[in-house]
C-alpha atoms as a PDB file:
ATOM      1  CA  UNK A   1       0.000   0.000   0.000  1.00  0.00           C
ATOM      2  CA  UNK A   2       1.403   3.184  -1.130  1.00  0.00           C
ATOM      3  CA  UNK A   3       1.769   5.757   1.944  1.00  0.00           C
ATOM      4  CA  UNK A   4       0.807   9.536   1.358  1.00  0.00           C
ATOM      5  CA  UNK A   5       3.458  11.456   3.316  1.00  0.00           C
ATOM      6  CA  UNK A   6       2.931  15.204   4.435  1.00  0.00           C
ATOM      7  CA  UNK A   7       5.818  17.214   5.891  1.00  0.00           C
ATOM      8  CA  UNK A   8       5.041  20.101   7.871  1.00  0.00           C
ATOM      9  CA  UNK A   9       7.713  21.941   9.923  1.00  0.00           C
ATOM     10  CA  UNK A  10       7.202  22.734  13.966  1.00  0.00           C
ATOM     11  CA  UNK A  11       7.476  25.383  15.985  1.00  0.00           C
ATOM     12  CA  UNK A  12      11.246  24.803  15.916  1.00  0.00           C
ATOM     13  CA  UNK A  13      11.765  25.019  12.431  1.00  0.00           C
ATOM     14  CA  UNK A  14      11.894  20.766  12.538  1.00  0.00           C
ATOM     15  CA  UNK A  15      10.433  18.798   9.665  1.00  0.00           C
ATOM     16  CA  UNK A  16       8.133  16.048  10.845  1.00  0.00           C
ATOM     17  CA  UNK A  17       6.624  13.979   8.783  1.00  0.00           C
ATOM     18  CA  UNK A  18       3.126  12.492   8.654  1.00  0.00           C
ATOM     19  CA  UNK A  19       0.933   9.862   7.031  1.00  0.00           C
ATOM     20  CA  UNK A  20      -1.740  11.278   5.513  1.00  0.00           C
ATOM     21  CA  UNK A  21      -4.750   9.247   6.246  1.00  0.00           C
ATOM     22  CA  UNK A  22      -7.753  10.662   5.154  1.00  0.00           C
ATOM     23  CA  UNK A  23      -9.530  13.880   4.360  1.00  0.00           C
ATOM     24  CA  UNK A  24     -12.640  14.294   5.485  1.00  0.00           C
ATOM     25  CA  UNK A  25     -15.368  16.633   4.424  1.00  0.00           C
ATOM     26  CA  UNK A  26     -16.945  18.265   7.816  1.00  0.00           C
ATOM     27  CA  UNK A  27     -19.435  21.335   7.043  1.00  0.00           C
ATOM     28  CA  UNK A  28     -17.723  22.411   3.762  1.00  0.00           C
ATOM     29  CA  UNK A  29     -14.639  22.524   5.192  1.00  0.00           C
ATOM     30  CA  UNK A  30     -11.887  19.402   4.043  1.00  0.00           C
ATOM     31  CA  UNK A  31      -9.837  18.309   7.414  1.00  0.00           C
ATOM     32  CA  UNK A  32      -6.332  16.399   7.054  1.00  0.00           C
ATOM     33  CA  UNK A  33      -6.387  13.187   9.734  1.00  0.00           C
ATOM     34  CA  UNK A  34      -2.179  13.171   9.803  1.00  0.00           C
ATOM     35  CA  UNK A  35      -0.237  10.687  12.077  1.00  0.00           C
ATOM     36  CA  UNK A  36       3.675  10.653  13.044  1.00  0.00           C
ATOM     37  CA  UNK A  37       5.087   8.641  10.347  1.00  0.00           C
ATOM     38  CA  UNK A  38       8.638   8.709  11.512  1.00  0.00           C
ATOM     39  CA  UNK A  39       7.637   7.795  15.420  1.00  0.00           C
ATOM     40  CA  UNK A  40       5.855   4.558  16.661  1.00  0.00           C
ATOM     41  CA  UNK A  41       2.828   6.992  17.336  1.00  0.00           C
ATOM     42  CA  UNK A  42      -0.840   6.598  18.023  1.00  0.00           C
ATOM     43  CA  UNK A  43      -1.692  10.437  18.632  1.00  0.00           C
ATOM     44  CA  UNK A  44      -4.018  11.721  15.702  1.00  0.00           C
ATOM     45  CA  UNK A  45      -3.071  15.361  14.024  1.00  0.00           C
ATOM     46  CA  UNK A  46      -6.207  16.712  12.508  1.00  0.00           C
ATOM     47  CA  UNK A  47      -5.798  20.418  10.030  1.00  0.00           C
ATOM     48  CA  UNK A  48      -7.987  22.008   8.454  1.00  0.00           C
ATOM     49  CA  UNK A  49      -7.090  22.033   4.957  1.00  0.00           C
ATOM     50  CA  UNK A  50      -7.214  25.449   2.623  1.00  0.00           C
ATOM     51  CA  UNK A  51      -6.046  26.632  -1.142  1.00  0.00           C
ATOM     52  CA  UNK A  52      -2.636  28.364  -0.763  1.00  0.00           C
ATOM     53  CA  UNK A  53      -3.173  31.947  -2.182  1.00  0.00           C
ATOM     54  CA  UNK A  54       0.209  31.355  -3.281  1.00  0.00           C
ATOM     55  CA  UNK A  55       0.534  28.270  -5.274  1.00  0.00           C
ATOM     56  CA  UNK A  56      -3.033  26.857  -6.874  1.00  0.00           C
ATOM     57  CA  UNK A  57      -1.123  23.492  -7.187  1.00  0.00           C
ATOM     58  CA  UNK A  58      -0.320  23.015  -3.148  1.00  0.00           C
ATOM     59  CA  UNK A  59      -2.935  23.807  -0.105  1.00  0.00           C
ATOM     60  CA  UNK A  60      -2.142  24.956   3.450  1.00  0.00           C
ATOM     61  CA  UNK A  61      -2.768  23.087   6.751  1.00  0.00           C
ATOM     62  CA  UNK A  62      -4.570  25.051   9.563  1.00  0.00           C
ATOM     63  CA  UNK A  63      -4.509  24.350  13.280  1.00  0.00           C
ATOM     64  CA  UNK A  64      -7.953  23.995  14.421  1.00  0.00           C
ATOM     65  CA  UNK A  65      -8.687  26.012  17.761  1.00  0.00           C
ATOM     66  CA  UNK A  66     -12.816  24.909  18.459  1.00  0.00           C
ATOM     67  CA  UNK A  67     -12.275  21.453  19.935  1.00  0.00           C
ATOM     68  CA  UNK A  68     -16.090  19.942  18.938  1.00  0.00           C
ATOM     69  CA  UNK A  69     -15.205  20.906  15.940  1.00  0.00           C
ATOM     70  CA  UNK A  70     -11.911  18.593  16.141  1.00  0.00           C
ATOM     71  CA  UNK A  71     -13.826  15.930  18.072  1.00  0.00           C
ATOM     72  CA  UNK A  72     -16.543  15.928  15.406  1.00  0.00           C
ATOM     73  CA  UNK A  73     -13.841  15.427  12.244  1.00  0.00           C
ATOM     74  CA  UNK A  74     -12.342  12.363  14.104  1.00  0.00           C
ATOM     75  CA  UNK A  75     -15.884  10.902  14.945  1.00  0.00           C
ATOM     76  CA  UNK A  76     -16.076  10.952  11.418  1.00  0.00           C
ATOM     77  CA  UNK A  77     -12.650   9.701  10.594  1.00  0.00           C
ATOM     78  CA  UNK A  78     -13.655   6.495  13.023  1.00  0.00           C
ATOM     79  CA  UNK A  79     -17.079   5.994  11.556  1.00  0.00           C
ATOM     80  CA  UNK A  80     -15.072   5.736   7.858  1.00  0.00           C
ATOM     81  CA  UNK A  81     -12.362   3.850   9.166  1.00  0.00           C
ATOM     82  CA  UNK A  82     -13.224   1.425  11.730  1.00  0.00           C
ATOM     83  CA  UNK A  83     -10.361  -0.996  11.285  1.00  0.00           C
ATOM     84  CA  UNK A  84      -8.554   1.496  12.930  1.00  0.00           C
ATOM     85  CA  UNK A  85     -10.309   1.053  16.321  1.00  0.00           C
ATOM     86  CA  UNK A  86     -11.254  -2.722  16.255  1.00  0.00           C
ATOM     87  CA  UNK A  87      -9.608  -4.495  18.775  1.00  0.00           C
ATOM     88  CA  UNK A  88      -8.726  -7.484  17.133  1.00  0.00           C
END
């Protein structure tokens, strides 16, 4: 299975790089579900996702500050993706 990497760059100035594992559609708005791809990681990234004024080829990732609005994406994400949360 072919991986879709996204590399973002920290606070720091660090590159870290992230599978990309979904977008999902939550009122008109698309929402990147990234996690650590370098790191043995189970911690969920989720960005909103918006056309970079600069470059109509590439899109920018937004931190989201309105946490239902984060919880809501990743009920999604779990609804489209159970296999991620079965226990077996």
């Amino acid at each position: 299975m072919e991986r879709d990497i996204v590399v973002l760059t920290d606070e720091n100035g660090e590159d870290v790089r992230f599978d990309l594992l979904d977008i999902v559609d939550y009122r008109g708005a698309d929402y990147a579900v990234l996690l650590p791809a370098d790191e043995d990681a189970d911690m969920f990234t989720i960005l909103r996702s918006e056309p970079d004024p600069d470059d109509s080829e590439d899109c920018l990732l937004i931190g989201i500050d309105d946490q239902k609005t984060v919880d809501a994406v990743y009920l999604k994400f779990q609804e489209r993706h159970p296999e991620w949360f079965s226990d077996g």
